[in-house]
N, C-alpha and C. Protein backbone atom coordinates (compact mmCIF):
# COMPACT_ATOMS: atom_id res chain seq x y z
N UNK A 1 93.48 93.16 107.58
CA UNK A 1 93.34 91.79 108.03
C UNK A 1 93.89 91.68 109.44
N UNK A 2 92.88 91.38 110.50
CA UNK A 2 93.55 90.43 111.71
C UNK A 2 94.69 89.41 111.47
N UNK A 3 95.53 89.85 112.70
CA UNK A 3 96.50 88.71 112.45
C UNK A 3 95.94 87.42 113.11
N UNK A 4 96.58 85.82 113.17
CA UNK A 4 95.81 84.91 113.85
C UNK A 4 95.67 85.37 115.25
N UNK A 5 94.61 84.88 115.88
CA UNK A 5 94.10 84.94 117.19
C UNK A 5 95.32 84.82 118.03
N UNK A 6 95.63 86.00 119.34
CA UNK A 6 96.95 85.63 119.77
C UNK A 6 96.50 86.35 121.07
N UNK A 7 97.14 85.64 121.99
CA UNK A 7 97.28 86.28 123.74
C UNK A 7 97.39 87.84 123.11
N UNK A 8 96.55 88.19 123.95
CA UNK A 8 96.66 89.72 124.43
C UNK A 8 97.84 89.72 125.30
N UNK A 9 98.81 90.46 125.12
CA UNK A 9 100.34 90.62 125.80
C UNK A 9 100.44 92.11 125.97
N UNK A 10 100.19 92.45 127.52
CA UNK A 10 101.11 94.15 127.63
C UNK A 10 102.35 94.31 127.95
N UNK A 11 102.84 95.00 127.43
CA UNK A 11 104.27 95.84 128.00
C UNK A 11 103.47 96.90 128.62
N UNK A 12 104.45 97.41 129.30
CA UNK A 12 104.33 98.53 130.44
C UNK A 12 104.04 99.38 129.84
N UNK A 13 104.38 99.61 129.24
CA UNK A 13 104.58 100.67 127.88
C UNK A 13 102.61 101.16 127.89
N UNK A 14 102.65 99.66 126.85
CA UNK A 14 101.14 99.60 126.75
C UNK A 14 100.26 99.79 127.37
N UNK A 15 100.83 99.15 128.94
CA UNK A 15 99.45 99.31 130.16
C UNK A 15 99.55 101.00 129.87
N UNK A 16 100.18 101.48 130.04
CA UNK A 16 100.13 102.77 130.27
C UNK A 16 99.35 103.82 129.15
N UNK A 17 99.32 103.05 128.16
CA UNK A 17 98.66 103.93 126.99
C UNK A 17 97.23 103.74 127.32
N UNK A 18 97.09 102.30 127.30
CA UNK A 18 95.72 101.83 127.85
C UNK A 18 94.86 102.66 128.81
N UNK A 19 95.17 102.94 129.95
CA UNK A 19 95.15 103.83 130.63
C UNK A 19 94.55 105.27 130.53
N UNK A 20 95.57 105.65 129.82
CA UNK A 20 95.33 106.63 129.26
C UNK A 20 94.10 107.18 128.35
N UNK A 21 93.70 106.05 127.36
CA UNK A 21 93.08 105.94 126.35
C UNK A 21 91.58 105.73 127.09
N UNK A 22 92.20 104.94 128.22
CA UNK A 22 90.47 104.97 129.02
C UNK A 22 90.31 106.74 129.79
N UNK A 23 91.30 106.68 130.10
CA UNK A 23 91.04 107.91 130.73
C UNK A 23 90.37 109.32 129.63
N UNK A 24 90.74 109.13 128.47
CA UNK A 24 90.49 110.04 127.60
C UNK A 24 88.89 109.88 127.07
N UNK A 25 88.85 108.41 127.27
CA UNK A 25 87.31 108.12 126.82
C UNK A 25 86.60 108.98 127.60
N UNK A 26 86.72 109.52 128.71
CA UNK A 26 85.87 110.20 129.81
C UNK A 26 86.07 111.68 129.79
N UNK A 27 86.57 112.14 129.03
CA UNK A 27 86.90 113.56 128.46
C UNK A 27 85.84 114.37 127.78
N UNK A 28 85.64 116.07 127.59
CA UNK A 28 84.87 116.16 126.68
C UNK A 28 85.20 116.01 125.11
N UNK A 29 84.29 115.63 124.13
CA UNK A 29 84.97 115.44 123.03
C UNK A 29 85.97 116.72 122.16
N UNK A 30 85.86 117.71 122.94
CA UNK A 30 86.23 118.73 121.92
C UNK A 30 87.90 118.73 122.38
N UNK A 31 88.37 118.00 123.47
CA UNK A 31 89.70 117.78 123.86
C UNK A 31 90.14 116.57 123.51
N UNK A 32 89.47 115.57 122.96
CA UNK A 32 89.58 114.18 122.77
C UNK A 32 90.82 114.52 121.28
N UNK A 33 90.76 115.08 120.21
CA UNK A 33 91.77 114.09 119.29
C UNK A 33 92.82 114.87 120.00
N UNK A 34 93.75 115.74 120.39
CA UNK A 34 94.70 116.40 120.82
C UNK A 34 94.92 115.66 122.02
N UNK A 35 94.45 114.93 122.88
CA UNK A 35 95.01 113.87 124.01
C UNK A 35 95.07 112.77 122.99
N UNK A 36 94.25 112.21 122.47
CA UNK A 36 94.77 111.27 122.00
C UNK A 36 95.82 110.95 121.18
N UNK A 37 96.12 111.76 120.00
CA UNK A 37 97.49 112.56 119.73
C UNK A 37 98.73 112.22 120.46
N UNK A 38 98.35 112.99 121.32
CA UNK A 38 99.66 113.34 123.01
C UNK A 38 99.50 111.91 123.36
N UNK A 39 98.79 111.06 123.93
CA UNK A 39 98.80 109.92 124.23
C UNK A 39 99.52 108.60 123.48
N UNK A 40 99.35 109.20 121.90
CA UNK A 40 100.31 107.76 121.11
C UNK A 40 101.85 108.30 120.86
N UNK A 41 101.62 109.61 120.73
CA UNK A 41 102.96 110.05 120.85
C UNK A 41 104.04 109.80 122.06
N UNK A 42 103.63 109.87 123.48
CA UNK A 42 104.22 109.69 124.56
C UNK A 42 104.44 108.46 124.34
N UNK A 43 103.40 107.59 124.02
CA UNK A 43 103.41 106.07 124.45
C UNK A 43 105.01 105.78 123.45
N UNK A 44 105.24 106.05 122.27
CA UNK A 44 106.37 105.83 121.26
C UNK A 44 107.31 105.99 121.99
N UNK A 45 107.56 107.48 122.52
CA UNK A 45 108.47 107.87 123.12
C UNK A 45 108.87 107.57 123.99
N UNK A 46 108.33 106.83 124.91
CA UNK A 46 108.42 106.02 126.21
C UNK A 46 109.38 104.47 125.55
N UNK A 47 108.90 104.50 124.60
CA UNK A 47 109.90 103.15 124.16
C UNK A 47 108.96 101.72 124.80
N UNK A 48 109.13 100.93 124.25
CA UNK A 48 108.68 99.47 124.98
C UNK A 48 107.54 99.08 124.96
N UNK A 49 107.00 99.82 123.64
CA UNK A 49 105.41 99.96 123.85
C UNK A 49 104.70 98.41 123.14
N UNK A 50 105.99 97.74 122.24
CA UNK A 50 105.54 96.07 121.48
C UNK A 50 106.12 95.34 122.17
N UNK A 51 105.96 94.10 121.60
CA UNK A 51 106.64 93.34 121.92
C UNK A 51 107.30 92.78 120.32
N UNK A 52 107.86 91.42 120.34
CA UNK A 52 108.62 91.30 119.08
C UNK A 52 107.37 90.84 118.52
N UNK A 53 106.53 89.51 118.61
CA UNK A 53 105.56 89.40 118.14
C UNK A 53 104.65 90.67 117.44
N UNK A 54 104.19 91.81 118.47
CA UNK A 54 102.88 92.43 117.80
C UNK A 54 104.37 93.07 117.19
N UNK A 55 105.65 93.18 116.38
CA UNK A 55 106.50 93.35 115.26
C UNK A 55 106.05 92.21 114.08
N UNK A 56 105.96 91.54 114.38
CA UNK A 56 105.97 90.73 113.15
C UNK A 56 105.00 90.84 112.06
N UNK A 57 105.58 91.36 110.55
CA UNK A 57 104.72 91.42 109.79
C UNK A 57 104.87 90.16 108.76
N UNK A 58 104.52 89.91 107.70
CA UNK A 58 104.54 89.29 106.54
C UNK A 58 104.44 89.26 105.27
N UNK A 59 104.83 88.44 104.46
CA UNK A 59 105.06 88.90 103.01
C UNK A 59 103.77 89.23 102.19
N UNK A 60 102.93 88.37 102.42
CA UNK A 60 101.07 88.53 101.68
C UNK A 60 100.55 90.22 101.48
N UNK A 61 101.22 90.82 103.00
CA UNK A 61 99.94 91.95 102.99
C UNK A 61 100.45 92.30 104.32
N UNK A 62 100.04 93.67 104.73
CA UNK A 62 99.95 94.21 105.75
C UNK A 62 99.11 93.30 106.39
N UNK A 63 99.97 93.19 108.33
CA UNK A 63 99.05 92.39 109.10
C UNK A 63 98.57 93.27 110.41
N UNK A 64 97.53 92.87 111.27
CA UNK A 64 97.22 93.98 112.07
C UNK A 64 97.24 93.09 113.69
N UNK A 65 98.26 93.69 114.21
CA UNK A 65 98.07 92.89 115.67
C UNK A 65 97.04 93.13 116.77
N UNK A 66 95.83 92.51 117.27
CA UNK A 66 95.33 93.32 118.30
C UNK A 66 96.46 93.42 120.02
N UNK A 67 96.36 94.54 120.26
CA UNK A 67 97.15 94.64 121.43
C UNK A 67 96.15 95.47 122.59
N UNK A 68 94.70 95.78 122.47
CA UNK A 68 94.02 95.51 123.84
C UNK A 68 92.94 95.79 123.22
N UNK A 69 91.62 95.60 123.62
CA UNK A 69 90.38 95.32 123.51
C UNK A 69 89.72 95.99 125.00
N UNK A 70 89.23 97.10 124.91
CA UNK A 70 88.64 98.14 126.44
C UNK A 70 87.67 97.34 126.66
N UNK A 71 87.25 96.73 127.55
CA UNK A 71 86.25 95.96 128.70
C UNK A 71 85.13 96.17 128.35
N UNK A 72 84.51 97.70 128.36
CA UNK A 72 83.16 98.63 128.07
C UNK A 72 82.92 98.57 126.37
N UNK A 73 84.05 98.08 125.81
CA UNK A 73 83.78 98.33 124.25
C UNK A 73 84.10 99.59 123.62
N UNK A 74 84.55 100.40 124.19
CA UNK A 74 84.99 101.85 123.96
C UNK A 74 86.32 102.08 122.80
N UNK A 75 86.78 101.35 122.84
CA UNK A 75 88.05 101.60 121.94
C UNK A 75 89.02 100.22 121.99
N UNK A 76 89.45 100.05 120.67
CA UNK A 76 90.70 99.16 120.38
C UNK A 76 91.87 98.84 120.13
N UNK A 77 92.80 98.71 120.45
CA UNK A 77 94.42 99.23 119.84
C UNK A 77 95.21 97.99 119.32
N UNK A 78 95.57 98.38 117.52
CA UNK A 78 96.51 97.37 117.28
C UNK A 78 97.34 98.18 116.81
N UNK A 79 98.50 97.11 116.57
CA UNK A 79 99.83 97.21 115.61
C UNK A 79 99.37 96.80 114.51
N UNK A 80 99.56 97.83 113.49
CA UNK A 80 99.88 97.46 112.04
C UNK A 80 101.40 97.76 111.50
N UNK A 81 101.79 95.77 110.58
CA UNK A 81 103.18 95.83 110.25
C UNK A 81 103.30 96.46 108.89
N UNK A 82 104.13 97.36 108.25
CA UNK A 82 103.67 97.65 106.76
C UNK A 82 105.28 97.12 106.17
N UNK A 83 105.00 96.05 105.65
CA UNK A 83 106.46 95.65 104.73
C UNK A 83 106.47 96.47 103.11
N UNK A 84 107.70 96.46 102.72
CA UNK A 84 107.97 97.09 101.38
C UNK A 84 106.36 97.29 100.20
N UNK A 85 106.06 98.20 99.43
CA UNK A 85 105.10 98.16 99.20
C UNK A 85 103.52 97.80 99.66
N UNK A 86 103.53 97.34 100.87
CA UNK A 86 102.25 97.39 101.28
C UNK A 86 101.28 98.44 101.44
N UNK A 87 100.28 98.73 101.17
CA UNK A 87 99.24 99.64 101.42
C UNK A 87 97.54 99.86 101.98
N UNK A 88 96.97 100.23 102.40
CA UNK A 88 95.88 100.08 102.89
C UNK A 88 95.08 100.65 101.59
N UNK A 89 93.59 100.04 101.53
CA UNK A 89 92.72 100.80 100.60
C UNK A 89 92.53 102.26 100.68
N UNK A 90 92.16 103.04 99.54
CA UNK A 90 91.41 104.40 99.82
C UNK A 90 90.69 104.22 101.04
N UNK A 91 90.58 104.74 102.24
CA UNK A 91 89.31 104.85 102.90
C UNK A 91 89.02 105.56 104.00
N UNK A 92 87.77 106.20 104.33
CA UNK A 92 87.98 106.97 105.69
C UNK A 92 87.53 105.98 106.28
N UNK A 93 87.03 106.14 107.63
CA UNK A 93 86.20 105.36 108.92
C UNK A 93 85.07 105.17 109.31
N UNK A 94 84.87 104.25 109.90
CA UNK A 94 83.17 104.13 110.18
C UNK A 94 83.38 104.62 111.73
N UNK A 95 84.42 104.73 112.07
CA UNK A 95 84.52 105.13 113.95
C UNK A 95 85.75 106.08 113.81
N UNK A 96 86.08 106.68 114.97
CA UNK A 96 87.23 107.48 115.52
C UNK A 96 88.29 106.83 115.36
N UNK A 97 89.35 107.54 114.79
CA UNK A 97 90.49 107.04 114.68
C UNK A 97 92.12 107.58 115.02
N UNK A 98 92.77 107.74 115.93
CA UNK A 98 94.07 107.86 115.78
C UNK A 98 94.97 107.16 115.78
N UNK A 99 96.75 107.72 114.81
CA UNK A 99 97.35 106.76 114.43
C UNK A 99 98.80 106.98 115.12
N UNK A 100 99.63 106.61 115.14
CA UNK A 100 100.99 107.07 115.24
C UNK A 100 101.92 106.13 114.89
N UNK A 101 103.08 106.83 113.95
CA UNK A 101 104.62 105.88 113.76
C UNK A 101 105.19 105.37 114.27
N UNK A 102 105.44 104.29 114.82
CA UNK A 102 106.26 103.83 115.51
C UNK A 102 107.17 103.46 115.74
N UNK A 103 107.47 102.91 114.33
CA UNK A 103 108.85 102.78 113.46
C UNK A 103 108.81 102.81 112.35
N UNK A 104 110.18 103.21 111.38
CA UNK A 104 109.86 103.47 110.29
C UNK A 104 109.52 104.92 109.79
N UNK A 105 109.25 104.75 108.17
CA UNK A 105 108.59 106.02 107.72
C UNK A 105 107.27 105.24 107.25
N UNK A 106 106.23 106.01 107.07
CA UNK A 106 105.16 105.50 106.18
C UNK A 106 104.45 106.59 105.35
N UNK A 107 104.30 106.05 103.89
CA UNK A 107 103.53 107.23 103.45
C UNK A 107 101.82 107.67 103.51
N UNK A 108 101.41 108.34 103.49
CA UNK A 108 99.91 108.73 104.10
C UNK A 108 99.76 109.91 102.35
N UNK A 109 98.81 109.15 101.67
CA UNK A 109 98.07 109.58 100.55
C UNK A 109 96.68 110.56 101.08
N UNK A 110 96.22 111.53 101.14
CA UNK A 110 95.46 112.15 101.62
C UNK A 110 94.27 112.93 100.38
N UNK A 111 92.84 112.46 100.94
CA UNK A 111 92.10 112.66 100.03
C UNK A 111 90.57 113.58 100.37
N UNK A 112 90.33 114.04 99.31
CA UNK A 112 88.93 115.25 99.34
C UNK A 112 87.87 114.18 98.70
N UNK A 113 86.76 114.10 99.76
CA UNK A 113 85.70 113.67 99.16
C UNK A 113 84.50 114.84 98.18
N UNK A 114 84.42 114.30 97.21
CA UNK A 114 83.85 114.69 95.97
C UNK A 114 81.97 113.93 96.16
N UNK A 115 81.91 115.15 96.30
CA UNK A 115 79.98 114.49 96.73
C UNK A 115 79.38 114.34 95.41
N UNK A 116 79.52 114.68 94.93
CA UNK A 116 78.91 114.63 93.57
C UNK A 116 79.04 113.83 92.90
N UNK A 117 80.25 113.50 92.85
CA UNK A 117 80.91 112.08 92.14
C UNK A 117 80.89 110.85 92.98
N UNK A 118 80.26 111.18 94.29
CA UNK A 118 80.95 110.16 95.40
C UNK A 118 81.82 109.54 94.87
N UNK A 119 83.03 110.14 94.77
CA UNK A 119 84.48 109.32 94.63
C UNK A 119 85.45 110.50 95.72
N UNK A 120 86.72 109.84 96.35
CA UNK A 120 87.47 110.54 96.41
C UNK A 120 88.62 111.03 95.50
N UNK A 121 89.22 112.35 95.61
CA UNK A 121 89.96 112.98 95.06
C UNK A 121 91.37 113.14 95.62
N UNK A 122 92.05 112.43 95.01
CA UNK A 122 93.63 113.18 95.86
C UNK A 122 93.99 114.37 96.03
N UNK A 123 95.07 115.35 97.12
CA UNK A 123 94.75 116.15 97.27
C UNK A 123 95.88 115.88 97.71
N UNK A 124 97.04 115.21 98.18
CA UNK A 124 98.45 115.16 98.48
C UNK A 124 99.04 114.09 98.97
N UNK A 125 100.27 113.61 99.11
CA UNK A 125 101.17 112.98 99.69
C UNK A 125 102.33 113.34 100.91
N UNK A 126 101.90 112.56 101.63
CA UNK A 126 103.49 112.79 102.64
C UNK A 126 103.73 111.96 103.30
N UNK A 127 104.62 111.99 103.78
CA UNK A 127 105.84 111.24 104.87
C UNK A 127 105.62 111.42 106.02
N UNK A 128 105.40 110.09 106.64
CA UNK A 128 105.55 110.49 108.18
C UNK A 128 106.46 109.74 109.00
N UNK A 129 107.28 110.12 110.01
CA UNK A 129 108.10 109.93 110.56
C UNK A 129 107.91 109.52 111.38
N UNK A 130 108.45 108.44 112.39
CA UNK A 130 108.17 107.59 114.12
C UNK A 130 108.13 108.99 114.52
N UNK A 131 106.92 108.74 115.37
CA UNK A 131 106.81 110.03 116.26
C UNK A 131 105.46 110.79 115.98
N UNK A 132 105.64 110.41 114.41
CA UNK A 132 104.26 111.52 113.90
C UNK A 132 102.88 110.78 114.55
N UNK A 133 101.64 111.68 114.57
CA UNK A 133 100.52 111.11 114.89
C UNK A 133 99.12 111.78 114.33
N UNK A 134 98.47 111.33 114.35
CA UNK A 134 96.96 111.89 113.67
C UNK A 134 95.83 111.49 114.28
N UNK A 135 94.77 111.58 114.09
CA UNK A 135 93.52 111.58 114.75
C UNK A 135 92.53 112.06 113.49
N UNK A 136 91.40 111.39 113.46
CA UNK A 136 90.35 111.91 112.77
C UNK A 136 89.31 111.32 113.15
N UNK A 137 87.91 111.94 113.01
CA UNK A 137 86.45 111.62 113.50
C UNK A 137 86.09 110.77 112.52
N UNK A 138 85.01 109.63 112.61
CA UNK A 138 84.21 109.12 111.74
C UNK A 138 83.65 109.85 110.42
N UNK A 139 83.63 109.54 109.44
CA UNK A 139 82.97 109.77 107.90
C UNK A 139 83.88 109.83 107.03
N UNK A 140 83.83 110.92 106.02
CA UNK A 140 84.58 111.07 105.24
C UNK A 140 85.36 112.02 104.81
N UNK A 141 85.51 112.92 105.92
CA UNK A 141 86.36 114.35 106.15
C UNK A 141 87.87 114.26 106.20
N UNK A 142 88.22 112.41 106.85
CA UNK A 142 89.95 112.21 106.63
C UNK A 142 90.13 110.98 105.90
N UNK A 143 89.75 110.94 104.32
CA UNK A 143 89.99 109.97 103.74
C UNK A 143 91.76 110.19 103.28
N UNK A 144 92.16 108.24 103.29
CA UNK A 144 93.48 108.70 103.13
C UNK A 144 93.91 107.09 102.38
N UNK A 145 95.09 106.98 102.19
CA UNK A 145 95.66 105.27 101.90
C UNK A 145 96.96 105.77 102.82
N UNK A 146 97.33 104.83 103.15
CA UNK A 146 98.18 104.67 104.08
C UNK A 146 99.15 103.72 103.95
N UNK A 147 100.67 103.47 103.98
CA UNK A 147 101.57 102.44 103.83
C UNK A 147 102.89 102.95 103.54
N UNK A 148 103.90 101.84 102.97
CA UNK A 148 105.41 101.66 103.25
C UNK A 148 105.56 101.64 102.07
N UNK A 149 106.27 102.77 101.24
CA UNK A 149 106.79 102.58 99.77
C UNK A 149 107.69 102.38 99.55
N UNK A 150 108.44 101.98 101.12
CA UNK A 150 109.60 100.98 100.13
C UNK A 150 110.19 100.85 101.64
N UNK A 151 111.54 100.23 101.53
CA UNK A 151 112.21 100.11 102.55
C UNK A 151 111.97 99.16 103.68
N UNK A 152 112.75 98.99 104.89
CA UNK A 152 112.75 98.14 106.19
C UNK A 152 111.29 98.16 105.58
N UNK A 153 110.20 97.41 106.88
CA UNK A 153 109.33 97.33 107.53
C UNK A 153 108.81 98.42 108.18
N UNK A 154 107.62 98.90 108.27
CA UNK A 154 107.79 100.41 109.17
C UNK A 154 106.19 99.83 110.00
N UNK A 155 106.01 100.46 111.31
CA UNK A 155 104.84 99.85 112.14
C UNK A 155 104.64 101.13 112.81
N UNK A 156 102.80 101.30 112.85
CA UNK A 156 101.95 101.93 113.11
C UNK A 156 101.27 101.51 114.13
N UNK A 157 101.12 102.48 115.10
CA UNK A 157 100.17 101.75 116.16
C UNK A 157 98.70 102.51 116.43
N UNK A 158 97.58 102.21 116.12
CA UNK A 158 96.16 102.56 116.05
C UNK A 158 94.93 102.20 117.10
N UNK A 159 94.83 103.56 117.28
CA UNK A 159 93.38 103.42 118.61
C UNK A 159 92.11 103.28 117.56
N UNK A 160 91.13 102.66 117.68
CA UNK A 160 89.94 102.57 116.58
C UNK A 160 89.00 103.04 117.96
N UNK A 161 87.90 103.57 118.07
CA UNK A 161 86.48 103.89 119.01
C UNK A 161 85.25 102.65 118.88
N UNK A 162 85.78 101.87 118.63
CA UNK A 162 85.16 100.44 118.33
C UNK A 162 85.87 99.52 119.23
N UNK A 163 84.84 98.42 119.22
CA UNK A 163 84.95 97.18 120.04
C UNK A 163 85.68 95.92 119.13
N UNK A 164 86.89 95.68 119.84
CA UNK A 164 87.65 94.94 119.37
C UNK A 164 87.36 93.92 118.21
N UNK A 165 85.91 93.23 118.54
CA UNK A 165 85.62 91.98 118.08
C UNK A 165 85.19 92.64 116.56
N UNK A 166 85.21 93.90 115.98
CA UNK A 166 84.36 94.74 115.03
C UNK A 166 85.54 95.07 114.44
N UNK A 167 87.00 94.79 114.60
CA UNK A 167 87.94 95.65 113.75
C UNK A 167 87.66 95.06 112.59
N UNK A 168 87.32 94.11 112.12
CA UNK A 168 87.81 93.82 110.31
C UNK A 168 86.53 94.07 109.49
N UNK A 169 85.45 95.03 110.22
CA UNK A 169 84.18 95.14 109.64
C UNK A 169 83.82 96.46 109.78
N UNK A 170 84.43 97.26 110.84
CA UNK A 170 83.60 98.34 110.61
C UNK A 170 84.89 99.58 111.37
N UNK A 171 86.34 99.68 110.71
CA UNK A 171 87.12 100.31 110.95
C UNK A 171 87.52 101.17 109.61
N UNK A 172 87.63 100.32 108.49
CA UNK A 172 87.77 101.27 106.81
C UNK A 172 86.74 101.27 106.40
N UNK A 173 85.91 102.24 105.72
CA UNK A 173 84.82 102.92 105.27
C UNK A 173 85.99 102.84 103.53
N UNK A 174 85.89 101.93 102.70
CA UNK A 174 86.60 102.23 101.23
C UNK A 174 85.50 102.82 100.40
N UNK A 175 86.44 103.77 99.82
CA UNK A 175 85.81 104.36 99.13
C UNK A 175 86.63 104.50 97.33
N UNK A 176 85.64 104.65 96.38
CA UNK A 176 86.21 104.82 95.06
C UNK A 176 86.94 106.28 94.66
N UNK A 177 87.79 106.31 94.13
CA UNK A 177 89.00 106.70 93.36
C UNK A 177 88.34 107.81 92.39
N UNK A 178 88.33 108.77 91.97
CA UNK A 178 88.29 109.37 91.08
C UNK A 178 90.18 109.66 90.26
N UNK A 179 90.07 109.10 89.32
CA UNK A 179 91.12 109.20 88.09
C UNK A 179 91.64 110.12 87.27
């Protein structure tokens, strides 16, 4: 879920990822998830990359801040807040995706798509730490659930290869569960 409609606000931080993220759009793809990677990782590490707002999550549900929208339509970046138990559906992507910790731990459920069954299959759990980051291509090669199993608040910050106005329609690809 979008959070309500809110000023686009950069920190320096941000301009700079931004930047970056355009700059990577112009790359060949076979270097693209490993900059982009390097790119959310630096941006963490640089510090200053939110503000308190795109922090704020809530009790309902994971909320998703937009924090820039690329001009050309090329790519989108929000904050997602994950409070105690929150989680995202099973799902891979309908576009390109990388993620990184920003604060917090969050857990990342990781899944094998089963063609036969079209369902996905679990296939492991882990922990990821501020700092960690990932990247995966469109379909169904990095299906995963994603969230906070317990504890503080923990926040994720996400590049989507989609046009801003498209995040709540065509960023999770959900998919069914095999049991």
């Amino acid at each position: 879920m979008i959070g309500e409609k809110e000023a686009l606000r950069q920190t320096p931080s941000l301009g700079v990822l931004v930047d970056r993220i355009a700059d990577i759009c112009e790359e060949s793809p076979a270097v693209v998830p490993e900059l982009i990677r390097s790119a959310l990782r630096d941006a963490v590490a640089r510090g200053g990359l939110l503000t308190a707002d795109q922090k704020r999550g809530r009790a309902a549900g994971y909320v998703r801040h937009l924090l820039h929208e690329d001009p050309h339509g090329r790519f989108s970046i929000v904050s997602i807040v994950w409070g105690a138990g929150q989680f995202s559906p099973v799902h891979g992507h309908y576009a390109w995706c990388g993620y990184v910790v920003a604060e917090g731990k969050l857990q990342e459920e990781c899944y094998n798509w089963d063609g036969g069954r079209q369902q996905a299959v679990l296939s492991g759990t882990a922990v990821r730490d501020a700092g960690y980051a990932s990247y995966s291509h469109a379909g169904l090669d990095a299906i995963h659930r994603f969230g906070n199993a317990g504890g503080p608040d923990a926040i994720s910050v996400h590049v989507y290869g989609i046009d801003g106005r498209r995040l709540a329609t065509h960023v999770n690809r959900v998919v069914q569960v095999h049991n």
